[in-house]
N, C-alpha and C. Protein backbone atom coordinates (compact mmCIF):
# COMPACT_ATOMS: atom_id res chain seq x y z
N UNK A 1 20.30 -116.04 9.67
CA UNK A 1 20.22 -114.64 9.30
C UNK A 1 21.50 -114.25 8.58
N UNK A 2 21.20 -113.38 7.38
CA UNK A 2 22.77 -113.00 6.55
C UNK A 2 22.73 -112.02 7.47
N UNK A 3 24.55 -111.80 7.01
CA UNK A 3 25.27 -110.61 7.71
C UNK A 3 24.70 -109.49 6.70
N UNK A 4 25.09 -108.13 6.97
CA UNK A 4 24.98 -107.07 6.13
C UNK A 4 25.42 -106.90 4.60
N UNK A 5 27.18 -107.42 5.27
CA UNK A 5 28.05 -107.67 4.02
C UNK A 5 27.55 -108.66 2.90
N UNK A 6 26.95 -109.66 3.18
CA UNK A 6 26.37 -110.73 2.82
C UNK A 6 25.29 -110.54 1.71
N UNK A 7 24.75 -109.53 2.46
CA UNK A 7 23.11 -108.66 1.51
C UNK A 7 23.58 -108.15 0.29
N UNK A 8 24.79 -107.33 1.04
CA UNK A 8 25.31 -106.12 -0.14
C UNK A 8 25.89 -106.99 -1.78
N UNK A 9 26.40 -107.90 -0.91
CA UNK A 9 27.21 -108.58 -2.00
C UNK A 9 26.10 -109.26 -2.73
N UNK A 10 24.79 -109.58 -2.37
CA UNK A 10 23.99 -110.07 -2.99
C UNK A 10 23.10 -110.10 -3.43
N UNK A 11 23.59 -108.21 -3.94
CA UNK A 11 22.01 -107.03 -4.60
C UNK A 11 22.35 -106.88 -6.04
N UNK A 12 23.44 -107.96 -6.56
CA UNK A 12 23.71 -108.02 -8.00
C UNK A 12 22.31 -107.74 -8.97
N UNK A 13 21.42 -108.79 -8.10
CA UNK A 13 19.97 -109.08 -8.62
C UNK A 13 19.40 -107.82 -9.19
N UNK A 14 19.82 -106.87 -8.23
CA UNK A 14 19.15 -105.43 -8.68
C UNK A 14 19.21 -104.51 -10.11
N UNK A 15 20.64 -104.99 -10.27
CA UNK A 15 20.64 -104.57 -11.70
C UNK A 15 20.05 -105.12 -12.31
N UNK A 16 20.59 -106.74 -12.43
CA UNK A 16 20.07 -107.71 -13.26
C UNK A 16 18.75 -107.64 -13.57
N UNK A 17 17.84 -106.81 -13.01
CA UNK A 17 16.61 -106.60 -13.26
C UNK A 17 16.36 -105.54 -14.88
N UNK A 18 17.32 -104.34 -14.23
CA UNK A 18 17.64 -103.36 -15.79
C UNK A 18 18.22 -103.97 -16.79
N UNK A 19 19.22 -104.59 -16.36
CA UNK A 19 19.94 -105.13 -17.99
C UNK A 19 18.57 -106.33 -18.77
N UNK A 20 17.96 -106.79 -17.89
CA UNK A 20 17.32 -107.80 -18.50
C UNK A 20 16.33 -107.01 -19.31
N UNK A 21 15.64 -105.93 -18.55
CA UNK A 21 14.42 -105.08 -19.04
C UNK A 21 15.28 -104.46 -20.44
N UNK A 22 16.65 -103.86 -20.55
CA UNK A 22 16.94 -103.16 -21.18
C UNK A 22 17.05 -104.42 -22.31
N UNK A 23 17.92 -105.37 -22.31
CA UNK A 23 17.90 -106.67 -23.31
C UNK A 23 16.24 -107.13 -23.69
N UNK A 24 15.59 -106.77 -23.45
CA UNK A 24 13.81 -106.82 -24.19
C UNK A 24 13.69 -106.12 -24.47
N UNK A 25 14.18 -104.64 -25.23
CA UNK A 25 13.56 -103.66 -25.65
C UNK A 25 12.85 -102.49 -24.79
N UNK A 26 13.01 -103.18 -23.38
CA UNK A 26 12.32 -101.74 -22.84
C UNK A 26 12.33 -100.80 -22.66
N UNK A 27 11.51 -99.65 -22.95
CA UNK A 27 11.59 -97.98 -23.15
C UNK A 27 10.91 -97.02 -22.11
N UNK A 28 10.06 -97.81 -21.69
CA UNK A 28 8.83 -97.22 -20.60
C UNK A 28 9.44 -98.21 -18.89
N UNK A 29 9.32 -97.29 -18.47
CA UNK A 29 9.73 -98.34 -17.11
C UNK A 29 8.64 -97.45 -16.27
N UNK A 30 7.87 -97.78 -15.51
CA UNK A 30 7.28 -97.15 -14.90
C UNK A 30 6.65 -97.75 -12.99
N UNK A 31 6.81 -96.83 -12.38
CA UNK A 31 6.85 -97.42 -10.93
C UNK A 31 6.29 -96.03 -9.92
N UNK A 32 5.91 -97.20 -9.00
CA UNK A 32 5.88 -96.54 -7.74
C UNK A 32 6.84 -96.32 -6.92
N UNK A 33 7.70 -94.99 -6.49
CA UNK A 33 8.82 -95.68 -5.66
C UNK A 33 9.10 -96.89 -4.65
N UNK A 34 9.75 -97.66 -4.57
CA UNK A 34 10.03 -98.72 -3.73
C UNK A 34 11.81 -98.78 -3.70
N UNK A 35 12.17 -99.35 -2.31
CA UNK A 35 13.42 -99.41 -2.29
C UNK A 35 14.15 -100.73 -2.91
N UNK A 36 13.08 -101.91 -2.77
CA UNK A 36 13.55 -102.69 -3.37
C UNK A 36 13.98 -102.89 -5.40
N UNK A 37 13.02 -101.60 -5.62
CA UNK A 37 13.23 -101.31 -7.10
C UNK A 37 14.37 -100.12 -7.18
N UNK A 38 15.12 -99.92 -6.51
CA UNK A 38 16.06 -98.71 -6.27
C UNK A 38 16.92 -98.49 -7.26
N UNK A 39 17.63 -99.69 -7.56
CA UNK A 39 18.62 -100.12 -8.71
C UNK A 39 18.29 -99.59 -9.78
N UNK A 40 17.06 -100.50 -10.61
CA UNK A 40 16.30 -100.53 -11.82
C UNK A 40 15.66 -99.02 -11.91
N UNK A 41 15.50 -98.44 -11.05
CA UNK A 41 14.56 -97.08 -10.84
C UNK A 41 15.78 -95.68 -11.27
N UNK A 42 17.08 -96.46 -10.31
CA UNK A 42 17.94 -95.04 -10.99
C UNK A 42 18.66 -95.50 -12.06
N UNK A 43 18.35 -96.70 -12.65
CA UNK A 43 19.33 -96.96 -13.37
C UNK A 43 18.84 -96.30 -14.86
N UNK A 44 17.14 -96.74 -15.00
CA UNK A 44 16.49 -96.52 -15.89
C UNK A 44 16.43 -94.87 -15.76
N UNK A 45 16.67 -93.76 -14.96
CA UNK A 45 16.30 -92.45 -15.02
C UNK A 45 17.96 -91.95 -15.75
N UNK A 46 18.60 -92.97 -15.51
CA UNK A 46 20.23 -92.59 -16.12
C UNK A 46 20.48 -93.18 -17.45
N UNK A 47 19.60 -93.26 -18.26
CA UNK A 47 19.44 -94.25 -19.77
C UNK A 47 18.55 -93.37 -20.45
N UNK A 48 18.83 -92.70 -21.12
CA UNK A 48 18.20 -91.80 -22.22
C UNK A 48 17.95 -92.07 -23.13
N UNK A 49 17.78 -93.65 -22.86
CA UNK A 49 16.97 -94.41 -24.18
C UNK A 49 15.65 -94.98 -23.54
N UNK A 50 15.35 -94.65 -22.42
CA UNK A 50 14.08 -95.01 -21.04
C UNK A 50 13.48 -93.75 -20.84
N UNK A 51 12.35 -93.88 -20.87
CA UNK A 51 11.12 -92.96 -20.02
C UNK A 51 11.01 -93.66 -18.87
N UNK A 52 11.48 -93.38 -17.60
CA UNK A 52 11.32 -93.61 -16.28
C UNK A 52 9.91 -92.61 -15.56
N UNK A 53 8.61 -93.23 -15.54
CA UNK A 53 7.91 -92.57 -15.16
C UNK A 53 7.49 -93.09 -13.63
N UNK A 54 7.53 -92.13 -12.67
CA UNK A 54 7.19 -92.40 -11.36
C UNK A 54 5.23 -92.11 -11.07
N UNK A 55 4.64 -92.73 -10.84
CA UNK A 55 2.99 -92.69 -10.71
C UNK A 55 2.72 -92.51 -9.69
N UNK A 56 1.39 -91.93 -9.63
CA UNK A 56 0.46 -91.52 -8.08
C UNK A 56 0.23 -92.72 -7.52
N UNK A 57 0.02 -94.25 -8.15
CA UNK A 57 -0.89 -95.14 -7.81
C UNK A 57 -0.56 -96.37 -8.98
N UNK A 58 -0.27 -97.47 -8.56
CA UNK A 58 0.28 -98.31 -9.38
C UNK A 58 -0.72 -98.94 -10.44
N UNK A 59 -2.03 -99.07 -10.53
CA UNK A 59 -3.04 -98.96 -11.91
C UNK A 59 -3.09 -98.01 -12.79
N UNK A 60 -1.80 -96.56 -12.47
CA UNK A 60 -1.50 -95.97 -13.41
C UNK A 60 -1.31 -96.72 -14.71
N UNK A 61 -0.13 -97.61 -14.14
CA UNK A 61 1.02 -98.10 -14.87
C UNK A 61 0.26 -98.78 -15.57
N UNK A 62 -0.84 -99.79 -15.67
CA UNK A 62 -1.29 -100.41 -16.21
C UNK A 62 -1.82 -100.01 -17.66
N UNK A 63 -2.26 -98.75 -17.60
CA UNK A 63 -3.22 -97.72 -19.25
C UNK A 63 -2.03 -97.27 -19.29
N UNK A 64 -1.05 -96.96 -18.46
CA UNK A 64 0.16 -95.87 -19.28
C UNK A 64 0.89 -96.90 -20.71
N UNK A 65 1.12 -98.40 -19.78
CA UNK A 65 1.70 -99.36 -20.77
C UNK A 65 0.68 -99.64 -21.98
N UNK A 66 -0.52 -99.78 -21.63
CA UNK A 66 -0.95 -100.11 -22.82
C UNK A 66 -1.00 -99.01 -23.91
N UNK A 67 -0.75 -97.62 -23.16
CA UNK A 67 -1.14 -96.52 -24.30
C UNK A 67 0.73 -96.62 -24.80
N UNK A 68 2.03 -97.45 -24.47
CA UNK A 68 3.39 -97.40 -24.82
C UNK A 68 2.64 -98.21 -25.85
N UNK A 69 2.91 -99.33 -26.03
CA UNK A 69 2.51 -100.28 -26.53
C UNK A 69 1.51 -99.95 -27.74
N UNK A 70 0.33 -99.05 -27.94
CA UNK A 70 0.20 -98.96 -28.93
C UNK A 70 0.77 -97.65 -29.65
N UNK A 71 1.69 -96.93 -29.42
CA UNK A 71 2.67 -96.30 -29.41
C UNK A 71 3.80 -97.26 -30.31
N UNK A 72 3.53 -98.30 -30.11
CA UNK A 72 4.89 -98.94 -30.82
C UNK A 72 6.18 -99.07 -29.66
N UNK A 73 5.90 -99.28 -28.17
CA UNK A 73 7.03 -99.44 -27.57
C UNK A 73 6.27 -100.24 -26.05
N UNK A 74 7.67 -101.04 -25.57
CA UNK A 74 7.88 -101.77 -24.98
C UNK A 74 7.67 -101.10 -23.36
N UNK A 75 6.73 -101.91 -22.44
CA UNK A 75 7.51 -100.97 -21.03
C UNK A 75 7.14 -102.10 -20.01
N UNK A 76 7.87 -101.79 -18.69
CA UNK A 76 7.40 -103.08 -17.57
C UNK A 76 7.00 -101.88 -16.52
N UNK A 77 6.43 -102.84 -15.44
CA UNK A 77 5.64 -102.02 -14.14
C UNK A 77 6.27 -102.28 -12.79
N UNK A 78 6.98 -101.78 -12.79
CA UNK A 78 7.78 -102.23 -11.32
C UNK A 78 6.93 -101.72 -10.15
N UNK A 79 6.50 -102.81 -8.92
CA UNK A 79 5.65 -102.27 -7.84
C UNK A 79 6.09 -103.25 -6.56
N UNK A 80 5.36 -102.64 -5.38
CA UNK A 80 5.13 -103.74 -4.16
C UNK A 80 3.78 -104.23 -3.96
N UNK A 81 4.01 -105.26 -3.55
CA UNK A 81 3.18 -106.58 -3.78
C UNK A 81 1.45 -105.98 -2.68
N UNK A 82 2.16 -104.68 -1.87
CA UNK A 82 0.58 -104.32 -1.64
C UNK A 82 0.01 -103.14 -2.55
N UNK A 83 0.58 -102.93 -3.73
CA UNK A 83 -0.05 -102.21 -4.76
C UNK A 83 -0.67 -102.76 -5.75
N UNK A 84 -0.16 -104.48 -5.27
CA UNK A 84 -1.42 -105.56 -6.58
C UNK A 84 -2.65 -104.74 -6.36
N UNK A 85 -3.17 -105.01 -4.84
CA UNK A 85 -4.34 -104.82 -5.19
C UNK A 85 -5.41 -103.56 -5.48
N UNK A 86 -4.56 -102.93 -5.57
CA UNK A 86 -4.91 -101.70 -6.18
C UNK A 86 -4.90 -101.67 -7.71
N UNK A 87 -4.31 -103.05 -8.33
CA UNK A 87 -4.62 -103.15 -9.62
C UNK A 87 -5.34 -103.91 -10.23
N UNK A 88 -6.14 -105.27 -8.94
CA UNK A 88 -6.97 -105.71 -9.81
C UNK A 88 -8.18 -105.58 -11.02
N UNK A 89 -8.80 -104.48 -10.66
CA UNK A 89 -9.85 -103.58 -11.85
C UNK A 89 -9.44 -103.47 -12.70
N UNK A 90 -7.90 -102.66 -13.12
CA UNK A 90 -7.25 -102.01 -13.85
C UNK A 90 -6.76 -103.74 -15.28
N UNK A 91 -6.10 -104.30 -14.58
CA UNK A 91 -5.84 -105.77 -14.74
C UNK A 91 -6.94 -106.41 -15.98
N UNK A 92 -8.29 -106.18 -15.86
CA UNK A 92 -9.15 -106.31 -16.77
C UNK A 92 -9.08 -105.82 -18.42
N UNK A 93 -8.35 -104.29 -18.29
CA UNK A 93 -8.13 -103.59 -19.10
C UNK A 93 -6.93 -104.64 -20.40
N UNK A 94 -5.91 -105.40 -19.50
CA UNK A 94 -5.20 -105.95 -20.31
C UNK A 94 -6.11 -107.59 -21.07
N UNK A 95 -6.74 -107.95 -19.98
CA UNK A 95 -7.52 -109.21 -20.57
C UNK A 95 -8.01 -108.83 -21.18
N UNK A 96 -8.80 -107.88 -21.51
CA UNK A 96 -10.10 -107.51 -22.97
C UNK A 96 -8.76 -106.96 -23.93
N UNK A 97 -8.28 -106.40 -24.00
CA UNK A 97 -7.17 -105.92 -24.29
C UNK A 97 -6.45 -106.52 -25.46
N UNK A 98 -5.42 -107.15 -24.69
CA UNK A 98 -4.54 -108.42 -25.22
C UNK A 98 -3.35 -107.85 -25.61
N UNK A 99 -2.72 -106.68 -24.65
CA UNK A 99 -1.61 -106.11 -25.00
C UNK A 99 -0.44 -106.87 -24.00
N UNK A 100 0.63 -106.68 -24.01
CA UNK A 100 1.54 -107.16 -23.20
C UNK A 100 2.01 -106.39 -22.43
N UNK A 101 1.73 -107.25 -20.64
CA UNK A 101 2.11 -106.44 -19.85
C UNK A 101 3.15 -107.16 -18.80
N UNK A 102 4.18 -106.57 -18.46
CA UNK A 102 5.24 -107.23 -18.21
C UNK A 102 5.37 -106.20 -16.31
N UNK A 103 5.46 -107.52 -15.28
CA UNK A 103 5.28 -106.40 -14.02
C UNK A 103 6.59 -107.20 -12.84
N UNK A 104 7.43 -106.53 -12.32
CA UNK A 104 8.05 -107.16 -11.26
C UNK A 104 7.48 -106.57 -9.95
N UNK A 105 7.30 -107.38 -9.34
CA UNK A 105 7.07 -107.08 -7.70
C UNK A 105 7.44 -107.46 -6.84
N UNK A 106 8.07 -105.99 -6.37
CA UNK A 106 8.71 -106.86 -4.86
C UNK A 106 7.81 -107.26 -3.59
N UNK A 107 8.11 -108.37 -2.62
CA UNK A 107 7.50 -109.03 -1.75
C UNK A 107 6.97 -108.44 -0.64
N UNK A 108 5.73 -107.99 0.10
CA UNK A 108 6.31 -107.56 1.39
C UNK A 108 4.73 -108.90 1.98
N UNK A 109 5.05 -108.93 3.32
CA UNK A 109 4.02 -109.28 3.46
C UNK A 109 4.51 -110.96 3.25
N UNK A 110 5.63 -111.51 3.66
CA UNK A 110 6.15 -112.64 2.87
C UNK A 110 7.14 -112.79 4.52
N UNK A 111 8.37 -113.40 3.89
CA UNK A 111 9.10 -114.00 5.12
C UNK A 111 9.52 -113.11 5.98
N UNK A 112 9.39 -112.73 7.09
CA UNK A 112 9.96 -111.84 7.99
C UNK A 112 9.88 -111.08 8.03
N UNK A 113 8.23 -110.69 7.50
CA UNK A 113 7.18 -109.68 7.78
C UNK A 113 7.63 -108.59 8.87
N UNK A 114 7.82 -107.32 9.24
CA UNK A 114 7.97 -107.16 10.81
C UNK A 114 6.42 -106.27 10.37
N UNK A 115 5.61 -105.65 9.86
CA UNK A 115 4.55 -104.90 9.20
C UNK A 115 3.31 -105.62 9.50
N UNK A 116 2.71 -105.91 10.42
CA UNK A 116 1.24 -107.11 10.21
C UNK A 116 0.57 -106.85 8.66
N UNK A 117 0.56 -104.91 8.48
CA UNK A 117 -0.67 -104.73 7.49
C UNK A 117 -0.21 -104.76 6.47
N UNK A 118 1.18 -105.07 6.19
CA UNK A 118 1.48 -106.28 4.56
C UNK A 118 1.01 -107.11 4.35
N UNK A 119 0.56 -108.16 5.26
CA UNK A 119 0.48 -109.47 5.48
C UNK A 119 -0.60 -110.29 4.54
N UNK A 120 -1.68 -109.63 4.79
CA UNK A 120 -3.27 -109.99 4.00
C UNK A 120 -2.86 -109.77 2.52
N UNK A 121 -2.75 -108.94 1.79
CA UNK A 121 -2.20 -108.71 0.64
C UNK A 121 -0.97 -109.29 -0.46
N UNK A 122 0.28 -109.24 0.90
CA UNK A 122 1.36 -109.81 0.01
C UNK A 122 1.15 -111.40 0.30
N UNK A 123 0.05 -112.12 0.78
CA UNK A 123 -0.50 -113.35 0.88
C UNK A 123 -1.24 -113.65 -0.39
N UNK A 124 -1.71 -112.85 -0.22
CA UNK A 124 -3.15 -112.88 -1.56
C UNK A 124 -2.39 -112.73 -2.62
N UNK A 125 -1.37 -111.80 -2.65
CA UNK A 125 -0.81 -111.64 -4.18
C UNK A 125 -0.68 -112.08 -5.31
N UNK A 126 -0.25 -113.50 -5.06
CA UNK A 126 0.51 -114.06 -5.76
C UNK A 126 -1.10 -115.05 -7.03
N UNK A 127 -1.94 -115.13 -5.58
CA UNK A 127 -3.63 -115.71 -6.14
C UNK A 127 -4.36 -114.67 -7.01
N UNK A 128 -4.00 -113.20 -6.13
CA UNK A 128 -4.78 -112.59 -6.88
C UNK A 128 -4.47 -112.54 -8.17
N UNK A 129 -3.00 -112.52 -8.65
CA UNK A 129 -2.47 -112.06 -10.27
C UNK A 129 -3.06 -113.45 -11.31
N UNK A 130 -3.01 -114.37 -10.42
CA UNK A 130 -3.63 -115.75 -11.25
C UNK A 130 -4.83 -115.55 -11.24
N UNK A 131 -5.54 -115.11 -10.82
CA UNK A 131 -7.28 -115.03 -11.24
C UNK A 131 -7.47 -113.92 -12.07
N UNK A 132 -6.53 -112.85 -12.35
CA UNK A 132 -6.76 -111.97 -13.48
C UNK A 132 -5.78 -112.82 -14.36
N UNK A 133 -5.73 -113.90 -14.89
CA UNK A 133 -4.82 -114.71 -15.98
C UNK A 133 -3.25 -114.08 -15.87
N UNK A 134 -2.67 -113.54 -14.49
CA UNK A 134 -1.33 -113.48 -15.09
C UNK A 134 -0.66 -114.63 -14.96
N UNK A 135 0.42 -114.73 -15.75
CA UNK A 135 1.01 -115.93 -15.16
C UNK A 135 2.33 -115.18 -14.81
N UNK A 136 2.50 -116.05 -13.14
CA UNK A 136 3.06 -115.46 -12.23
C UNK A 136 4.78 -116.31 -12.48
N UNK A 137 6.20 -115.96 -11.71
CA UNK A 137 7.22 -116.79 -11.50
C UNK A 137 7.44 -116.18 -9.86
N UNK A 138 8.03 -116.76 -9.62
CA UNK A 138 8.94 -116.31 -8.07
C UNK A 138 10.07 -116.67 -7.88
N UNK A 139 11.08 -115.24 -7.42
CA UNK A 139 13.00 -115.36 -7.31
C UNK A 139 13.02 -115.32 -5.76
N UNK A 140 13.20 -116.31 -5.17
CA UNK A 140 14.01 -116.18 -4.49
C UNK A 140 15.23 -116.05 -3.83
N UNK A 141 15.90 -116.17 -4.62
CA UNK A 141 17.75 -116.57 -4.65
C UNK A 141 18.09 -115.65 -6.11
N UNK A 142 19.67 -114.81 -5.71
CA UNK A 142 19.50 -113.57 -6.84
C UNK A 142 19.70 -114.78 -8.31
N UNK A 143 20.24 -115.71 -7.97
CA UNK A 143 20.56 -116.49 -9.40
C UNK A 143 19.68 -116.57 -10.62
N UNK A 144 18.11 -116.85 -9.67
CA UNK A 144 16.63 -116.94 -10.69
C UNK A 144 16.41 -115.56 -11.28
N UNK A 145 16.90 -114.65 -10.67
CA UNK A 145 16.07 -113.18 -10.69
C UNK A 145 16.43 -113.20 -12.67
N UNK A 146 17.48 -113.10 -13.16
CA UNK A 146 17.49 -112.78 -14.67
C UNK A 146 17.14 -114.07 -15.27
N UNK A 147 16.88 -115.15 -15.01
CA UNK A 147 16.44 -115.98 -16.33
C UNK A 147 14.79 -115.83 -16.12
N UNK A 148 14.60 -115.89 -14.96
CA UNK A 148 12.76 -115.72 -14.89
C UNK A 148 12.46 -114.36 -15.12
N UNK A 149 12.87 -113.82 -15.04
CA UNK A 149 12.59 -112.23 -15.40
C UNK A 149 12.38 -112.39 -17.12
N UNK A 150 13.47 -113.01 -18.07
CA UNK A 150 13.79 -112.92 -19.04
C UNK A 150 12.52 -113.40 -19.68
N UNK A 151 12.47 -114.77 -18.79
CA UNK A 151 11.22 -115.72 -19.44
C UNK A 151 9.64 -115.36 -19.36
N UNK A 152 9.59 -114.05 -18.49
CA UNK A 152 8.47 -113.44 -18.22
C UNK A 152 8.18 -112.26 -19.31
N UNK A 153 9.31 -111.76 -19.50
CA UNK A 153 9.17 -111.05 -20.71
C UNK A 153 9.18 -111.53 -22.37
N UNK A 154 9.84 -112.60 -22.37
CA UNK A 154 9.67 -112.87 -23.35
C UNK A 154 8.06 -113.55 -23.90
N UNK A 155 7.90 -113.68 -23.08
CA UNK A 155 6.02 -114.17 -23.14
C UNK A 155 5.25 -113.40 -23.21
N UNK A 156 5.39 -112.02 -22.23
CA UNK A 156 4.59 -110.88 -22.23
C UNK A 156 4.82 -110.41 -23.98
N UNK A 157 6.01 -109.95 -23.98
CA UNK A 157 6.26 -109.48 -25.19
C UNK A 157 5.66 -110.13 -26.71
N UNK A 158 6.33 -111.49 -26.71
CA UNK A 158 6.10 -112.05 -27.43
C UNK A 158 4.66 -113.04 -27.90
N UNK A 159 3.74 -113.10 -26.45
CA UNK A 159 2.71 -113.91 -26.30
C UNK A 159 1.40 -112.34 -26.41
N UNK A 160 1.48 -111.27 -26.49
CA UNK A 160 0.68 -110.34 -25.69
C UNK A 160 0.19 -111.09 -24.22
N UNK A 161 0.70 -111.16 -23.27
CA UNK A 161 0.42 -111.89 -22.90
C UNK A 161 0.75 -110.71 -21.57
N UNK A 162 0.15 -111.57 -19.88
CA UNK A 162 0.41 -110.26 -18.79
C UNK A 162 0.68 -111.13 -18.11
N UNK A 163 2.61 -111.00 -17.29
CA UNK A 163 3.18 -111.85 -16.48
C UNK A 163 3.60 -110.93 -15.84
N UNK A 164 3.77 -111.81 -14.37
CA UNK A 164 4.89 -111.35 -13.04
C UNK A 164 5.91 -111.87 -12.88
N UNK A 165 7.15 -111.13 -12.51
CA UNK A 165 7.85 -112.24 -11.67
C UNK A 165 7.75 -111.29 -10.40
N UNK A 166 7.43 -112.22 -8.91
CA UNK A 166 7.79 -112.30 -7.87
C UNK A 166 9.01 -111.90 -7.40
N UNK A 167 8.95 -110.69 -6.44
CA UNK A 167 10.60 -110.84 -6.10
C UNK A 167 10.68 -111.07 -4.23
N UNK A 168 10.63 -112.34 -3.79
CA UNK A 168 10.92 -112.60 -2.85
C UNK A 168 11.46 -111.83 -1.44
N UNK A 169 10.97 -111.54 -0.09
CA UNK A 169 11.52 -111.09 0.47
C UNK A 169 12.32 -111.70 1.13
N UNK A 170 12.60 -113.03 1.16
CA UNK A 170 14.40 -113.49 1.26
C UNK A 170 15.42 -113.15 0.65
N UNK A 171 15.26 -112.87 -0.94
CA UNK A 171 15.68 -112.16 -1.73
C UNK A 171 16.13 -110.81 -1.87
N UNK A 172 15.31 -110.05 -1.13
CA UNK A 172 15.45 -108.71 -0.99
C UNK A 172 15.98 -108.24 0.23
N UNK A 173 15.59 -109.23 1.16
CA UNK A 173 16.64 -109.38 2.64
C UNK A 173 15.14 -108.69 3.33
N UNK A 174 15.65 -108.49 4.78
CA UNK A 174 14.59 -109.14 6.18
C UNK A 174 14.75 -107.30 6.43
N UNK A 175 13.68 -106.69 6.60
CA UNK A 175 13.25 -105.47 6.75
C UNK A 175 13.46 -105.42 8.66
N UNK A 176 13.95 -104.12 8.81
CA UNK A 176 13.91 -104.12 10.23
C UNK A 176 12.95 -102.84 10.68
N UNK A 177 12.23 -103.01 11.68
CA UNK A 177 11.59 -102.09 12.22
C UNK A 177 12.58 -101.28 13.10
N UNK A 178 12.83 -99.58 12.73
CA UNK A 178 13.42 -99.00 13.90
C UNK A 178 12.38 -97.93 14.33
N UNK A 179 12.71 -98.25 15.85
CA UNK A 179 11.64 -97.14 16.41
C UNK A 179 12.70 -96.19 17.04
């Protein structure tokens, strides 16, 4: 188990998520709140070159990007891994489509679960995004978080193409239940 200090020192990743989004052109950032997107979420509302849009429901994000995109601009979907499935339907929209959709998600439902009703979902996750053709990566360690991030976008972007990267809950550190 890391210490506290240990975590802190090793939420670099968190930015590294914005600078990478911001080094692709991105303009649209759009999310559900999550704490593990905390970084990227205030970082992008403090960049007045970003539309930081917060959604009712994470298949927002999915028509909001494609309506950026034919707009002429770039955006990613930051979510938790039990709001995939609230996007599989939506997910279709990009396969007939063929716009580029670029999504990070953080883990729950993964190592050191304390939540049972993450569990079914952030299991399935990773299957479900591959049966709607995304192609998926996974960070576990903050080191991966910016080159797979990078390499996910550059495919989305450049491929029209609809990728994840995974963001690990070892990565994001071990959730505690307080009662």
């Amino acid at each position: 188990m890391s210490t506290e200090a240990e975590q802190t020192a090793g939420q670099g990743w968190q930015e590294d998520v914005f600078r990478v989004l911001k080094a692709h052109d991105v303009k649209h950032v759009v999310f559900v709140p999550d704490a593990g997107h905390s970084a990227a979420i205030r970082m992008s509302y403090a960049d007045p070159d970003i539309k930081a849009v917060v959604l009712t429901t994470e298949e927002e994000g999915i028509g909001y990007l494609a309506g950026a995109w034919l707009g002429g601009e770039r955006g990613a979907l930051l979510m938790q891994s039990s709001g995939v499935g609230n996007c599989i339907n939506t997910l279709a929209l990009q396969v007939c489509a063929g716009f580029p959709l670029l999504m990070v998600i953080t883990m729950r439902g993964d190592w050191a679960e304390f939540n049972a009703w993450q569990n079914p979902m952030g299991q399935a996750t990773e299957a479900s995004l591959k049966l709607m053709n995304v192609m998926t990566w996974r960070a576990d360690v903050p080191q991966d978080v910016a080159p797979l991030l990078h390499g996910a976008a550059t495919m989305a972007f450049n491929g029209d193409s609809s990728t994840a990267l995974l963001l690990g809950q070892r990565l994001i550190g071990e959730k505690k239940w307080v009662k």
